[in-house]
N, C-alpha and C. Protein backbone atom coordinates (compact mmCIF):
# COMPACT_ATOMS: atom_id res chain seq x y z
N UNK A 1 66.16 42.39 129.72
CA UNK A 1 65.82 41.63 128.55
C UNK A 1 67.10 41.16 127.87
N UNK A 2 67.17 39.44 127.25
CA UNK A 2 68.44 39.27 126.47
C UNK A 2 67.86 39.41 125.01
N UNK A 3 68.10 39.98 123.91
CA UNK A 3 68.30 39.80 122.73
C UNK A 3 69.35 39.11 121.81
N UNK A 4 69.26 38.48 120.84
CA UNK A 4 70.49 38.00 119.97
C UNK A 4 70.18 39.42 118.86
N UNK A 5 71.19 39.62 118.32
CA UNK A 5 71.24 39.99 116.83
C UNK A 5 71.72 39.58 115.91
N UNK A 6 71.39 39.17 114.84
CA UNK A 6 71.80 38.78 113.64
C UNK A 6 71.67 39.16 112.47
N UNK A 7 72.60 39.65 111.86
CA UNK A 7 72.24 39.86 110.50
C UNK A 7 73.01 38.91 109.35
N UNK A 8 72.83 38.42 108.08
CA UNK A 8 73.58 38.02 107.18
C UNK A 8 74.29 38.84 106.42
N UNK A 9 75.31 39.18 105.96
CA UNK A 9 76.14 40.20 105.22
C UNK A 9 76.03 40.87 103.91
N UNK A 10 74.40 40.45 103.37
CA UNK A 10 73.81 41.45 102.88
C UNK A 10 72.84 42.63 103.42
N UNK A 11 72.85 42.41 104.63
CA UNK A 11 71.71 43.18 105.69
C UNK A 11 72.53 43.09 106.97
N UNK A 12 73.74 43.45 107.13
CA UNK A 12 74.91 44.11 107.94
C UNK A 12 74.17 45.51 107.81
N UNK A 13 74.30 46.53 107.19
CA UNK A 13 74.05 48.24 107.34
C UNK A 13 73.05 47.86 107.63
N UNK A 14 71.43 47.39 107.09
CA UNK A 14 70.40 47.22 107.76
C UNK A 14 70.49 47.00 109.21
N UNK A 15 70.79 45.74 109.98
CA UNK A 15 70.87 46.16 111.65
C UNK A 15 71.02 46.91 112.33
N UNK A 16 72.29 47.81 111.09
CA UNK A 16 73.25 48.66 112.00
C UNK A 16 72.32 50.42 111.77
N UNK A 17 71.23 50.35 111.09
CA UNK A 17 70.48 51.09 110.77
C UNK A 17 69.50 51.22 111.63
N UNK A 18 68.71 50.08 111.84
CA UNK A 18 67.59 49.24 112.64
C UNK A 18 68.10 49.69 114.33
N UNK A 19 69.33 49.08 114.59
CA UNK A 19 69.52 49.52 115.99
C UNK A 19 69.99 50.78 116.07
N UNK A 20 70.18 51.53 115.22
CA UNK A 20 70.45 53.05 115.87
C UNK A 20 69.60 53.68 116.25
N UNK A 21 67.57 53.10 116.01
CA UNK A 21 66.21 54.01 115.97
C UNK A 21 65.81 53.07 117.53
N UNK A 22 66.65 52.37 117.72
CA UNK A 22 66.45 51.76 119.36
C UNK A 22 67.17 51.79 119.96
N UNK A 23 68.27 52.54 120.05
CA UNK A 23 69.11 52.00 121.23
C UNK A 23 69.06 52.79 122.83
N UNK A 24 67.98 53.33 122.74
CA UNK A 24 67.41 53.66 124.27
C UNK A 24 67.17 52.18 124.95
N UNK A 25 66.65 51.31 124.07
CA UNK A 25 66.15 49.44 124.60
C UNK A 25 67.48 48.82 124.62
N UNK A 26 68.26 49.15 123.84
CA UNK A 26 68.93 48.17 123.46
C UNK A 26 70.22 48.56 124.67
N UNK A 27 70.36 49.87 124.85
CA UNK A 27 71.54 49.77 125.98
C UNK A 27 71.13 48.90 127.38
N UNK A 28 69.45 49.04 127.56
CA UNK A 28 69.16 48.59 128.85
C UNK A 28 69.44 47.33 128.66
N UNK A 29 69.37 46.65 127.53
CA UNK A 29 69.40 45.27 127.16
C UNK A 29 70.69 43.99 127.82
N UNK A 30 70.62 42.64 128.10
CA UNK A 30 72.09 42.40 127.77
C UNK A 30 71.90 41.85 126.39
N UNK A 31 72.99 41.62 125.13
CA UNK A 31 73.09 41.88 123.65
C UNK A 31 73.97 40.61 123.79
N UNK A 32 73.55 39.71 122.37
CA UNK A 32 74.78 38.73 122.23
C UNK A 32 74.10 38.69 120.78
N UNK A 33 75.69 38.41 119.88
CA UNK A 33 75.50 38.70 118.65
C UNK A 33 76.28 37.78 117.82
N UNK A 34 76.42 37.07 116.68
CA UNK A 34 77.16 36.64 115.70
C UNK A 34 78.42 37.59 115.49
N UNK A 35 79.26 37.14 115.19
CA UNK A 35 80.98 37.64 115.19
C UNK A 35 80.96 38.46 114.45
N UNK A 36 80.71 39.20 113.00
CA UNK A 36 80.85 40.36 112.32
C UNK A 36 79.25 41.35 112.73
N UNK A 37 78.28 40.90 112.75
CA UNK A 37 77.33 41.93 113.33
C UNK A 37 77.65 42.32 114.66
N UNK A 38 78.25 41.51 115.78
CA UNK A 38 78.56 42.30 117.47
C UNK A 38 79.19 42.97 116.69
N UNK A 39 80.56 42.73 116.25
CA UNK A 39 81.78 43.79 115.58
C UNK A 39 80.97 44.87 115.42
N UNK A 40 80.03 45.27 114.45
CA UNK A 40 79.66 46.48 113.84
C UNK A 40 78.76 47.25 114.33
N UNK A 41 77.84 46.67 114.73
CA UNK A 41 76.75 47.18 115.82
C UNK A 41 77.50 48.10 117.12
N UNK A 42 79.10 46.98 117.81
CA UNK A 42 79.44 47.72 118.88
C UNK A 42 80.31 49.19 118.08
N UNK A 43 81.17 48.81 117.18
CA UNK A 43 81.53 49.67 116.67
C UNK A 43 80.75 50.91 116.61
N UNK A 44 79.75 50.96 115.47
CA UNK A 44 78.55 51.73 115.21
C UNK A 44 78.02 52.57 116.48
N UNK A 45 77.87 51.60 117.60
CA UNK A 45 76.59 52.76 118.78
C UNK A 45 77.31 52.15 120.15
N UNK A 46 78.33 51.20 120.16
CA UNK A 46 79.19 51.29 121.56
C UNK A 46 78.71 51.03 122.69
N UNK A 47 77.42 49.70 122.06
CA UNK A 47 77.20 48.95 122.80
C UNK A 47 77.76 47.77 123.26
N UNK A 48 77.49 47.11 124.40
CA UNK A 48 78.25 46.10 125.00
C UNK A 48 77.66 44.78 124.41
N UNK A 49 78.49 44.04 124.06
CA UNK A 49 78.07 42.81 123.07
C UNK A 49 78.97 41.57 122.97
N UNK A 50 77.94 41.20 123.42
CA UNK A 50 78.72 39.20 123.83
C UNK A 50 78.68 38.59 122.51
N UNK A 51 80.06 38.54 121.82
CA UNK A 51 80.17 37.92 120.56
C UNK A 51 80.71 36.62 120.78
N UNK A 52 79.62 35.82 119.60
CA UNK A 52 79.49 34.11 119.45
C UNK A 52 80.69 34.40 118.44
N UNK A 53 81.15 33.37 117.42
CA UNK A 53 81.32 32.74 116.39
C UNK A 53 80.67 33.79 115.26
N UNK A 54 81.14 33.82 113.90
CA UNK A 54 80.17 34.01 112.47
C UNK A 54 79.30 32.64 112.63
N UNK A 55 78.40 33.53 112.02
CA UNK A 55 77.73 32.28 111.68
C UNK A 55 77.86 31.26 110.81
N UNK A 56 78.37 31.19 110.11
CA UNK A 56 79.20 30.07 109.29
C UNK A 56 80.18 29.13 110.17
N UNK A 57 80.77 29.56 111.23
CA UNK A 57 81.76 28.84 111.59
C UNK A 57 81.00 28.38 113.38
N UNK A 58 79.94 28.11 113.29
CA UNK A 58 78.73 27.60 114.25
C UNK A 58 78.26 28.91 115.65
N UNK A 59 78.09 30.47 115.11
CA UNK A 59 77.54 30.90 116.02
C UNK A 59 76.36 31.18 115.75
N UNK A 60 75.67 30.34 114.83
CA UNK A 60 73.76 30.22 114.77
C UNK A 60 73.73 29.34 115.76
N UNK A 61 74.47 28.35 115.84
CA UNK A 61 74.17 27.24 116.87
C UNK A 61 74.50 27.43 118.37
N UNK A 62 75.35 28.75 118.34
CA UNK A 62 75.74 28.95 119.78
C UNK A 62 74.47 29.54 120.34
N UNK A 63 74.06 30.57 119.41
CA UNK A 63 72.74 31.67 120.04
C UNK A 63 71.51 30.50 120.54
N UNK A 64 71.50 29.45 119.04
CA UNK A 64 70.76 28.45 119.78
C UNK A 64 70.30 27.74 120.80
N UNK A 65 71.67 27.05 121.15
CA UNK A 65 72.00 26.83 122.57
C UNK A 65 71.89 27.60 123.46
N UNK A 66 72.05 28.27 123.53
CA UNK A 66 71.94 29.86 124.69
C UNK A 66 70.11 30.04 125.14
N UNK A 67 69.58 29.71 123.68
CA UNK A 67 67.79 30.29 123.27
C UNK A 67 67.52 28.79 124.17
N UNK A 68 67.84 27.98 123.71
CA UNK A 68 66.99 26.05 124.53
C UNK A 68 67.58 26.41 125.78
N UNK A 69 68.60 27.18 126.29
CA UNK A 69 68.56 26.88 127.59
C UNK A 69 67.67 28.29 128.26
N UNK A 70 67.49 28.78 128.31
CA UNK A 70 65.80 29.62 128.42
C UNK A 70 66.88 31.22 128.20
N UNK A 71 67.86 31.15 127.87
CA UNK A 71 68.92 32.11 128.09
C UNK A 71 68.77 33.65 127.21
N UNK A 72 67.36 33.43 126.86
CA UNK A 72 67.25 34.98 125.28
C UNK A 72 65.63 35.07 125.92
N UNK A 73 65.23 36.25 124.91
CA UNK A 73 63.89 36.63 125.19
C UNK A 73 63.28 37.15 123.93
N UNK A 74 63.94 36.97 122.57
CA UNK A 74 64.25 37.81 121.70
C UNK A 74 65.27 37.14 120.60
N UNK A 75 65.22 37.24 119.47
CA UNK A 75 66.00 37.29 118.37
C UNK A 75 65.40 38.07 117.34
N UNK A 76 66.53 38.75 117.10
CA UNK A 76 66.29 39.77 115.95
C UNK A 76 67.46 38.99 114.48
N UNK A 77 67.07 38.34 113.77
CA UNK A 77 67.81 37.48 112.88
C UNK A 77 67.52 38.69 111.27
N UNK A 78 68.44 39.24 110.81
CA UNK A 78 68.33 39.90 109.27
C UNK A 78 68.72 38.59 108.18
N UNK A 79 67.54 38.06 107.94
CA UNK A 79 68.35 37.12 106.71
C UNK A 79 68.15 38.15 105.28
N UNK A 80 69.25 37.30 104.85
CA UNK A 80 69.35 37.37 102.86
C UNK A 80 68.20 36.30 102.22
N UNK A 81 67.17 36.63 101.71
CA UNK A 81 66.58 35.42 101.34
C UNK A 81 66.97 35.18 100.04
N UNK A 82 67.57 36.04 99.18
CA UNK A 82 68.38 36.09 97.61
C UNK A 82 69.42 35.35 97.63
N UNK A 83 70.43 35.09 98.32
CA UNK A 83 71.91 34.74 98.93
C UNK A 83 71.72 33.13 99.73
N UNK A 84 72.19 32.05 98.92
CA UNK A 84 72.55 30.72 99.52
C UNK A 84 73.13 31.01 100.78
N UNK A 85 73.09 30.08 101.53
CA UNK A 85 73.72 30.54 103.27
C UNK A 85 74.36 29.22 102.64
N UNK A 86 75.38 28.69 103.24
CA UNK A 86 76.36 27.27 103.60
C UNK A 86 76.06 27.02 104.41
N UNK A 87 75.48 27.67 105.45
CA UNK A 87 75.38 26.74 106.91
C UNK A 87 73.27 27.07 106.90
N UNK A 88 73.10 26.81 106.27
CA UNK A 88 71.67 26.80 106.04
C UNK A 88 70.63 26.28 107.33
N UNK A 89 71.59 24.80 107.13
CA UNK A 89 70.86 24.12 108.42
C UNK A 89 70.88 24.47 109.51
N UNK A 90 71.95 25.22 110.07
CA UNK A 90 72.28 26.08 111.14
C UNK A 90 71.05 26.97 111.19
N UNK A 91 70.58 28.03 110.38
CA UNK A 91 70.36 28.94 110.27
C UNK A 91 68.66 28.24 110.43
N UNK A 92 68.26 26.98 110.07
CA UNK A 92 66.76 26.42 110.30
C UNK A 92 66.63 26.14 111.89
N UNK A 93 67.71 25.61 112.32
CA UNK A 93 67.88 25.14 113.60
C UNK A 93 67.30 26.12 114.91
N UNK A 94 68.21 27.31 113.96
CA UNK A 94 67.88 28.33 115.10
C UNK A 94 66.62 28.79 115.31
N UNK A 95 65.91 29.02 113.82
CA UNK A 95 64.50 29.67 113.69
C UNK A 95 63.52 28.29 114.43
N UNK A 96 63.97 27.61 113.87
CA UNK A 96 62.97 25.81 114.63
C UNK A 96 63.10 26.20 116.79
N UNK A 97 64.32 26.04 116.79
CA UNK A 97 64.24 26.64 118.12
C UNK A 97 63.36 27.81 118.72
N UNK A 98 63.50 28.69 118.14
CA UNK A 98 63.25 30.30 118.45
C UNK A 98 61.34 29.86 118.49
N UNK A 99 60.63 28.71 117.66
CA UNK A 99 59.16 28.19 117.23
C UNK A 99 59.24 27.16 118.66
N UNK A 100 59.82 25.92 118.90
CA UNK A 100 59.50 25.40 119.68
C UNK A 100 59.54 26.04 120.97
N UNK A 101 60.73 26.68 121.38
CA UNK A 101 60.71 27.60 123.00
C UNK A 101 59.69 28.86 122.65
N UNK A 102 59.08 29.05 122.20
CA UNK A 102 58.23 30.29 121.99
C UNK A 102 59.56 31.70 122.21
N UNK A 103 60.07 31.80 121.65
CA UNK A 103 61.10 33.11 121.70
C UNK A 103 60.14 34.05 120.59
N UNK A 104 60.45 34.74 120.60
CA UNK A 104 60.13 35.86 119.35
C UNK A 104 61.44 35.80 118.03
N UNK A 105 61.01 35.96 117.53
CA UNK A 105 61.98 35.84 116.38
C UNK A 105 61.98 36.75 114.91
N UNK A 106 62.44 37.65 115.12
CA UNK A 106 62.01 38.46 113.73
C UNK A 106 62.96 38.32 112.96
N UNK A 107 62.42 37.87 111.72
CA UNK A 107 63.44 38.09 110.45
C UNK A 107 63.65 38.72 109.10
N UNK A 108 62.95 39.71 109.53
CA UNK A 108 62.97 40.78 108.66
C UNK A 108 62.56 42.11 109.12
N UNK A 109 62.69 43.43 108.40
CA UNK A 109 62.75 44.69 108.96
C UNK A 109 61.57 45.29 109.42
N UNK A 110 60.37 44.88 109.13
CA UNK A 110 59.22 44.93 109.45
C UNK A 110 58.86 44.64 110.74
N UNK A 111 59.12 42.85 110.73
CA UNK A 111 59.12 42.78 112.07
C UNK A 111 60.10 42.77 113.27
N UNK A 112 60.66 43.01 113.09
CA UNK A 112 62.34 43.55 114.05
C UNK A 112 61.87 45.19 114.26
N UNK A 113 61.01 46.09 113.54
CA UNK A 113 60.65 46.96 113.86
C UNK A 113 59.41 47.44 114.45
N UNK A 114 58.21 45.82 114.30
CA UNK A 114 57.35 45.52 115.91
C UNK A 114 57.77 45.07 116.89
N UNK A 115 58.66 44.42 116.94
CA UNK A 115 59.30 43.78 118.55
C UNK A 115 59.69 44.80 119.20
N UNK A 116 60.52 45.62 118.57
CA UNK A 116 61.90 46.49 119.36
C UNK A 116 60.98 47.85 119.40
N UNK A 117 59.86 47.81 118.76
CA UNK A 117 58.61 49.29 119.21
C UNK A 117 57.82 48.68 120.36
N UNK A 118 57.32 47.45 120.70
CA UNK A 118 56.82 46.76 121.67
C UNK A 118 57.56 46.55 122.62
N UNK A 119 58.43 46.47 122.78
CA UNK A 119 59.58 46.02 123.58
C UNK A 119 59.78 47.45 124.77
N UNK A 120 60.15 48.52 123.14
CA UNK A 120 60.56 49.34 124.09
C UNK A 120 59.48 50.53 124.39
N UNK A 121 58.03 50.11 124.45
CA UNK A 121 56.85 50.60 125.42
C UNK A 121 56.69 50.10 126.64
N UNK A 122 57.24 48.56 126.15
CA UNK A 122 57.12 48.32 127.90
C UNK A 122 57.93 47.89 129.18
């Protein structure tokens, strides 16, 4: 299975929370991540992690690209919904993608915590 991870940098410890109650899935996984969440996540549990760009400086658009070319199976995205993003449009692009290719897409802790319980039953 490929997953992206993402979090925004008010919900950094959240991921890094989130993937420590999975990472039986997540080692089997291959992992590609935005530039300060790979950082912390690999840090954190020393997993192997294909880091894009921050997302500010276009790695929403890389995961993107990666998702249209059939290249993910999965995004786990932590947004800030309190917190203006600057690259906003980036950040629609990806979720618009993740809707037209049928990917899964969770963006929040709820559901990032049905995927990755579904995921890792089967």
């Amino acid at each position: 299975m490929k997953l992206a991870l993402i979090a925004h940098d008010g919900k950094k410890d959240a991921i890094v929370a989130l993937t420590a109650d999975f990472l039986p899935l997540l080692r089997r996984c291959r992992l590609m991540a935005t530039g300060t969440t790979g950082t912390r996540l690999s840090a954190a549990h020393g997993l192997s992690i294909e880091r894009m760009l921050s997302g500010p400086m276009g790695g929403d658009l890389q995961i993107g690209a990666r998702l249209a070319a059939g290249d993910l199976d999965g995004v786990i995205f932590l947004r800030d919904p309190m917190t203006p993003q600057p690259h906003e449009p980036d950040i629609n692009a990806l979720v618009r993608a993740c809707d037209v290719h049928d990917v899964p897409c969770a963006t929040n802790m709820a559901t990032a915590r049905l995927l990755l319980t579904q995921w890792s039953a089967g």
